[in-house]
N, C-alpha and C. Protein backbone atom coordinates (compact mmCIF):
# COMPACT_ATOMS: atom_id res chain seq x y z
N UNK A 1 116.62 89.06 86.20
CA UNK A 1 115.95 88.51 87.37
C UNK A 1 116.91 87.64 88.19
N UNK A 2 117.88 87.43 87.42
CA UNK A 2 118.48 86.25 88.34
C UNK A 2 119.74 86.78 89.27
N UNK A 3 119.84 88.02 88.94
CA UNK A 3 120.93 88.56 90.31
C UNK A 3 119.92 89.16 91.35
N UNK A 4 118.65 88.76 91.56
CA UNK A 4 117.94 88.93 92.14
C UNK A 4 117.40 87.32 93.01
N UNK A 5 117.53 86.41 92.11
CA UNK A 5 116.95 85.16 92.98
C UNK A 5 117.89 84.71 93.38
N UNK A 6 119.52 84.49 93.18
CA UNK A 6 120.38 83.75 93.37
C UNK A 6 120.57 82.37 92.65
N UNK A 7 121.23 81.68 93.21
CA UNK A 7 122.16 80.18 92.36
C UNK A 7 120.50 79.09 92.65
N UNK A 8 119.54 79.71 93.52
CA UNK A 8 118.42 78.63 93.49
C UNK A 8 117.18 79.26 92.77
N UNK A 9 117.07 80.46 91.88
CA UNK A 9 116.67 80.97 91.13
C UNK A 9 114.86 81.05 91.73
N UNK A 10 114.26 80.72 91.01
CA UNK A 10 112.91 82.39 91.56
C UNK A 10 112.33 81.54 92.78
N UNK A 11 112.60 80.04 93.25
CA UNK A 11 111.94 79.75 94.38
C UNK A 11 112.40 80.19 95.85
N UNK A 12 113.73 80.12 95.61
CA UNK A 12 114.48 81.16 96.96
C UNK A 12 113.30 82.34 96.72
N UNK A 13 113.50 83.00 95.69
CA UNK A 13 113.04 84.04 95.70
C UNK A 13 111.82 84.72 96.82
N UNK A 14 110.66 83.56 95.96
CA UNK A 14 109.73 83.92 96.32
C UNK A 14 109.71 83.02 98.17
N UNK A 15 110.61 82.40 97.97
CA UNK A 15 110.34 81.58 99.41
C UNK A 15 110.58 82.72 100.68
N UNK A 16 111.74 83.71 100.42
CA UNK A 16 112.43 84.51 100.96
C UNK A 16 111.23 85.40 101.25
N UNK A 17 110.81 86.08 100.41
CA UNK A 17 109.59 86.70 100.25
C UNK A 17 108.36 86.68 101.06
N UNK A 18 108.09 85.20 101.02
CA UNK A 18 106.89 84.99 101.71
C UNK A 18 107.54 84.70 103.54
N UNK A 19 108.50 84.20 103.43
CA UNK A 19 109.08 84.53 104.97
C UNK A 19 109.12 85.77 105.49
N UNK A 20 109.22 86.87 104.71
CA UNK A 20 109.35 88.25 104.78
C UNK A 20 108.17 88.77 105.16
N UNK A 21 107.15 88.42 104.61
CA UNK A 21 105.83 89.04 104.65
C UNK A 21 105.45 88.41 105.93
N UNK A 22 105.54 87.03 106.66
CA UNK A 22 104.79 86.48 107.71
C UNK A 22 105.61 86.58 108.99
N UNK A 23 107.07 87.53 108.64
CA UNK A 23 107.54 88.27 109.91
C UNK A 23 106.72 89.38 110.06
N UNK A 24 106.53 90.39 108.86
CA UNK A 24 105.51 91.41 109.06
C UNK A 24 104.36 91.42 109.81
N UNK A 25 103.54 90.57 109.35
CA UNK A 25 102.63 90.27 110.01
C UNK A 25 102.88 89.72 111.32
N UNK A 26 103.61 89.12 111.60
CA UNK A 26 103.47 88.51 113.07
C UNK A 26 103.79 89.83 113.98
N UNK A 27 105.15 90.78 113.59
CA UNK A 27 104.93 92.09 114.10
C UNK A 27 104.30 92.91 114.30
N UNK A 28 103.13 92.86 113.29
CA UNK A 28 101.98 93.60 113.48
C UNK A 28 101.18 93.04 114.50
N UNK A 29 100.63 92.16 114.33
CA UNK A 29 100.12 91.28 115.76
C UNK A 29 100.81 91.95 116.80
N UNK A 30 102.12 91.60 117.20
CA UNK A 30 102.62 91.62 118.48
C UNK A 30 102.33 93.15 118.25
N UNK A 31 102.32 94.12 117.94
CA UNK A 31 102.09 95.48 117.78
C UNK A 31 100.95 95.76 118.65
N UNK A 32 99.59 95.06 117.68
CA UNK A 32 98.01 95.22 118.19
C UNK A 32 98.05 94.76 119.41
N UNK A 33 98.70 93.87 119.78
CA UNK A 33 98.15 92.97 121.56
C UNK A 33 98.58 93.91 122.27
N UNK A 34 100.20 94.67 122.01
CA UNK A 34 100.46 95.32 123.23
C UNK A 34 99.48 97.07 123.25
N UNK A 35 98.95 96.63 122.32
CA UNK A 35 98.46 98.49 122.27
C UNK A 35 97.18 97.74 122.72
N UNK A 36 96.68 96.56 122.69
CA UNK A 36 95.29 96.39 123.19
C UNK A 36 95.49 96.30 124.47
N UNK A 37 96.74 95.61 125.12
CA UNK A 37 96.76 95.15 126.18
C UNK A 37 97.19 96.19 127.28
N UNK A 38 97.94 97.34 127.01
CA UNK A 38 98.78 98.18 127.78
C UNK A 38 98.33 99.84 127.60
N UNK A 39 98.60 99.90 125.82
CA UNK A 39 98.60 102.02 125.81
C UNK A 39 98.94 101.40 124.70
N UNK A 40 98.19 102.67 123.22
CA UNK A 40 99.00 102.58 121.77
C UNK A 40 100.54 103.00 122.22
N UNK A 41 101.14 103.08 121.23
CA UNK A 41 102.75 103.29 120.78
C UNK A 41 102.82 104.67 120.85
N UNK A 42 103.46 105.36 121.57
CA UNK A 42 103.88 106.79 121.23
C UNK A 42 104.70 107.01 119.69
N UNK A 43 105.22 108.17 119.53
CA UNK A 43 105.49 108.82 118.26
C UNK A 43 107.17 108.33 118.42
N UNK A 44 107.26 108.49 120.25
CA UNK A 44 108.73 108.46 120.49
C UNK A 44 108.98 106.97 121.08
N UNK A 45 108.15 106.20 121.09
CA UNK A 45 108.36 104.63 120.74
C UNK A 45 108.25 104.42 119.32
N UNK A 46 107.71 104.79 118.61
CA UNK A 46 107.97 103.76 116.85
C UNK A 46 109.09 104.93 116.39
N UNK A 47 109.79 106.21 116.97
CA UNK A 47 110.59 106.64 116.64
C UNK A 47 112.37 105.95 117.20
N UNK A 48 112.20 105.58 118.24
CA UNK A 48 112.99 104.94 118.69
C UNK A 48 113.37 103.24 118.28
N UNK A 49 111.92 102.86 117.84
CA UNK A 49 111.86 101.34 117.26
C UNK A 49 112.65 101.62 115.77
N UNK A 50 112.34 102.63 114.94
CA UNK A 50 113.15 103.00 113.74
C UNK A 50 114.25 103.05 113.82
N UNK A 51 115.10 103.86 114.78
CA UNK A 51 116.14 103.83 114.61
C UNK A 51 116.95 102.25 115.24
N UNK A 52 116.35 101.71 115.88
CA UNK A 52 117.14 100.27 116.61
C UNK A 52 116.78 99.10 115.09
């Protein structure tokens, strides 16, 4: 486990983690507003968002 948490061992870890997850989510948000606010996402917008 520990070449996994680093020299600050499982609280980086999980700290890293939970920063990780509440970028997700905030992307998802910004996702929903603009598809509420404008047009959903084409195939060749989240294809283009993949590759950038």
């Amino acid at each position: 486990m520990e070449s996994r948490t680093g020299p600050r061992g499982f609280s980086r870890f999980v700290h890293r983690s939970v920063e990780y997850g509440l970028a997700l989510s905030k992307a998802q948000e910004i996702v929903e507003d603009y598809e509420t606010r404008v047009a959903p996402l084409s195939e060749a917008d989240l294809e283009e968002a993949r590759r950038a």
